[in-house]
C-alpha atoms as a PDB file:
ATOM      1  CA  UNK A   1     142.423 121.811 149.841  1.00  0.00           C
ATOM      2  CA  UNK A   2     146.341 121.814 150.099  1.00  0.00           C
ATOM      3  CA  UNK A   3     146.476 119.175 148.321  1.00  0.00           C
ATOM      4  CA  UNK A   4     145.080 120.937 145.214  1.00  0.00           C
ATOM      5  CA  UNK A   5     146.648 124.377 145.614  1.00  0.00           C
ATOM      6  CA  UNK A   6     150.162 122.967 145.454  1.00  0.00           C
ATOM      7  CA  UNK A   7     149.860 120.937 142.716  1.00  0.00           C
ATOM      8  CA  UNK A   8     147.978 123.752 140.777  1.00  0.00           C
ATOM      9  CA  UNK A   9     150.902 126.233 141.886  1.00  0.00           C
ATOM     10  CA  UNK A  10     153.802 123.426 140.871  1.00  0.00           C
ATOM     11  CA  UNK A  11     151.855 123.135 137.365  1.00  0.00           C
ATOM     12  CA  UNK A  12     152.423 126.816 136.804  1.00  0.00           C
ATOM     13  CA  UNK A  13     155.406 127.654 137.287  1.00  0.00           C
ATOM     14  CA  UNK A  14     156.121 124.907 135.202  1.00  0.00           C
ATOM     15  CA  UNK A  15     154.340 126.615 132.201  1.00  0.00           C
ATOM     16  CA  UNK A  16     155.858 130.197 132.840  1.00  0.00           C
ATOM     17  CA  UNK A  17     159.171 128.973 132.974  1.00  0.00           C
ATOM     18  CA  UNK A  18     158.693 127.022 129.832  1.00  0.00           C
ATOM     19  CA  UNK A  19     156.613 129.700 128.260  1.00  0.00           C
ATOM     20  CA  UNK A  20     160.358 131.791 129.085  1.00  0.00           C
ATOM     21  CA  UNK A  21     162.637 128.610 127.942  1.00  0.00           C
ATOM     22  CA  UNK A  22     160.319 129.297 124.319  1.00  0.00           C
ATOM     23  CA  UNK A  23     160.955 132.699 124.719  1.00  0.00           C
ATOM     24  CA  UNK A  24     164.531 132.296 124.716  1.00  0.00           C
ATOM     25  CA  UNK A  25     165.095 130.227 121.758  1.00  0.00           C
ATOM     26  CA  UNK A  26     163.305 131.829 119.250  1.00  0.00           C
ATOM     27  CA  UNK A  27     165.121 134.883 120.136  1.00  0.00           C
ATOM     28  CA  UNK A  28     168.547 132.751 120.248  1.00  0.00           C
ATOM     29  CA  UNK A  29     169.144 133.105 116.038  1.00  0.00           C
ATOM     30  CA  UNK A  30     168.977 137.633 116.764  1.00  0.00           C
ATOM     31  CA  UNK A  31     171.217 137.214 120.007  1.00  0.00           C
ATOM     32  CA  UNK A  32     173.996 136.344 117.747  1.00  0.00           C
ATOM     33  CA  UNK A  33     173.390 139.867 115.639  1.00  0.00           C
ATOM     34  CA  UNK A  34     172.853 142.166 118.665  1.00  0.00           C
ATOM     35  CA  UNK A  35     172.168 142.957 122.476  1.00  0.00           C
ATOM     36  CA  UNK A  36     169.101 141.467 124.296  1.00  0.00           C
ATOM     37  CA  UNK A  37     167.643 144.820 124.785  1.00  0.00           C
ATOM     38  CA  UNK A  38     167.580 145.629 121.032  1.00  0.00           C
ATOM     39  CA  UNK A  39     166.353 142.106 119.662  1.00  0.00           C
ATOM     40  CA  UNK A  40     163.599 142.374 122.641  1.00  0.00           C
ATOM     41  CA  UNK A  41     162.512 145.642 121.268  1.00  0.00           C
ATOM     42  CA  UNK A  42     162.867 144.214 117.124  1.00  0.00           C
ATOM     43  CA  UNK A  43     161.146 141.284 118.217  1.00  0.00           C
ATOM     44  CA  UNK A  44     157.959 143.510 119.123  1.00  0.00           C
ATOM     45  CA  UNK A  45     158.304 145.129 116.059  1.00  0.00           C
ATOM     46  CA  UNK A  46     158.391 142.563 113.892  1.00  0.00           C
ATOM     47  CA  UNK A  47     155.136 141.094 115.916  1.00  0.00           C
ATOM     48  CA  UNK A  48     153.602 144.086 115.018  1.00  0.00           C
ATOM     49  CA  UNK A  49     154.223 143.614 111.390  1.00  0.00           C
ATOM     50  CA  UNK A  50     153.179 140.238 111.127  1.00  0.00           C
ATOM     51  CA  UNK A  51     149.471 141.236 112.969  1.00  0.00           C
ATOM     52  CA  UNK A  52     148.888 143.789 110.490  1.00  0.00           C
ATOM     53  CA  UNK A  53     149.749 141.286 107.736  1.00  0.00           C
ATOM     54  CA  UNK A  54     152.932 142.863 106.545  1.00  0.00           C
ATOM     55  CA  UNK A  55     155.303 139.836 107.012  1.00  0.00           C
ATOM     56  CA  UNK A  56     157.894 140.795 104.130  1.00  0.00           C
ATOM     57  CA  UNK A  57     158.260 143.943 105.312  1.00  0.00           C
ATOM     58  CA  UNK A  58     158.580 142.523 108.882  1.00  0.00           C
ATOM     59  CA  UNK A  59     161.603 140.296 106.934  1.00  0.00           C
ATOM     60  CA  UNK A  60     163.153 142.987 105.449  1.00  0.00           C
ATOM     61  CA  UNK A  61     163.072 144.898 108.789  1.00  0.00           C
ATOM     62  CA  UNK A  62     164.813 141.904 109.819  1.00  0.00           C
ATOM     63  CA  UNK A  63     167.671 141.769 107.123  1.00  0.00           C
ATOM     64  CA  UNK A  64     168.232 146.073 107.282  1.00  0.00           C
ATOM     65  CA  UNK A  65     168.314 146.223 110.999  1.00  0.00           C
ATOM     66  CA  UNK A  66     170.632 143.042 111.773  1.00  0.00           C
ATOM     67  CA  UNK A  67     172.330 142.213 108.744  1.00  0.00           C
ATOM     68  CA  UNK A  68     170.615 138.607 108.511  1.00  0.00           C
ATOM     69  CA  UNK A  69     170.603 136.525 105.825  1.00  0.00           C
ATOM     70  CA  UNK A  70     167.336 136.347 104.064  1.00  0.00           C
ATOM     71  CA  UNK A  71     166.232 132.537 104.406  1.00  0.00           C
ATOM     72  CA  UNK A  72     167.538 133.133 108.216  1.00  0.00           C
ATOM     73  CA  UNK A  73     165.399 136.215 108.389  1.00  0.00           C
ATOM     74  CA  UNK A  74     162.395 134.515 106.514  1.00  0.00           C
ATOM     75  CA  UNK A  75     162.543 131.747 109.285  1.00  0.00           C
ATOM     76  CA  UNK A  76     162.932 133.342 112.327  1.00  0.00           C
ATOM     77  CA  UNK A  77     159.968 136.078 111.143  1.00  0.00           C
ATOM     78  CA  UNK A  78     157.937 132.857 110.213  1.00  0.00           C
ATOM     79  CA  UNK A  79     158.752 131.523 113.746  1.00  0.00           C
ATOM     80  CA  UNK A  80     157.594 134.528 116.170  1.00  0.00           C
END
């Protein structure tokens, strides 16, 4: 039995800490524009954008709130 539940707990925290390690680099590109807190908080904004199908608006959000360039903005809304 041990010899399952180790394994099985091993495996994942292997996938939360690479779930975070993804988490991290796609919010890399907005730490360069502002605090963690604030691109946290865009970042579920922009999320909520894209779900409701309003991805330009969720690029202009982007490009107002940050200062972005648009084909960075484009990408990094295309990316989330």
């Amino acid at each position: 039995m041990v010899g399952f539940v180790v394994p099985g707990l091993l495996l994942c925290g292997l996938v939360l800490w690479m779930v975070g390690v993804i988490r991290t680099f796609k919010q890399r590109r907005v730490l360069r524009y502002t605090d963690r807190f604030r691109a946290e908080e865009l970042t579920g904004r922009v999320r909520q954008l894209k779900v409701r199908g309003y991805e330009e608006q969720a690029v202009q959000l982007v490009q107002v709130e940050l200062g972005m360039p648009a084909k960075a903005a484009r990408s990094w809304v295309k990316s989330l």
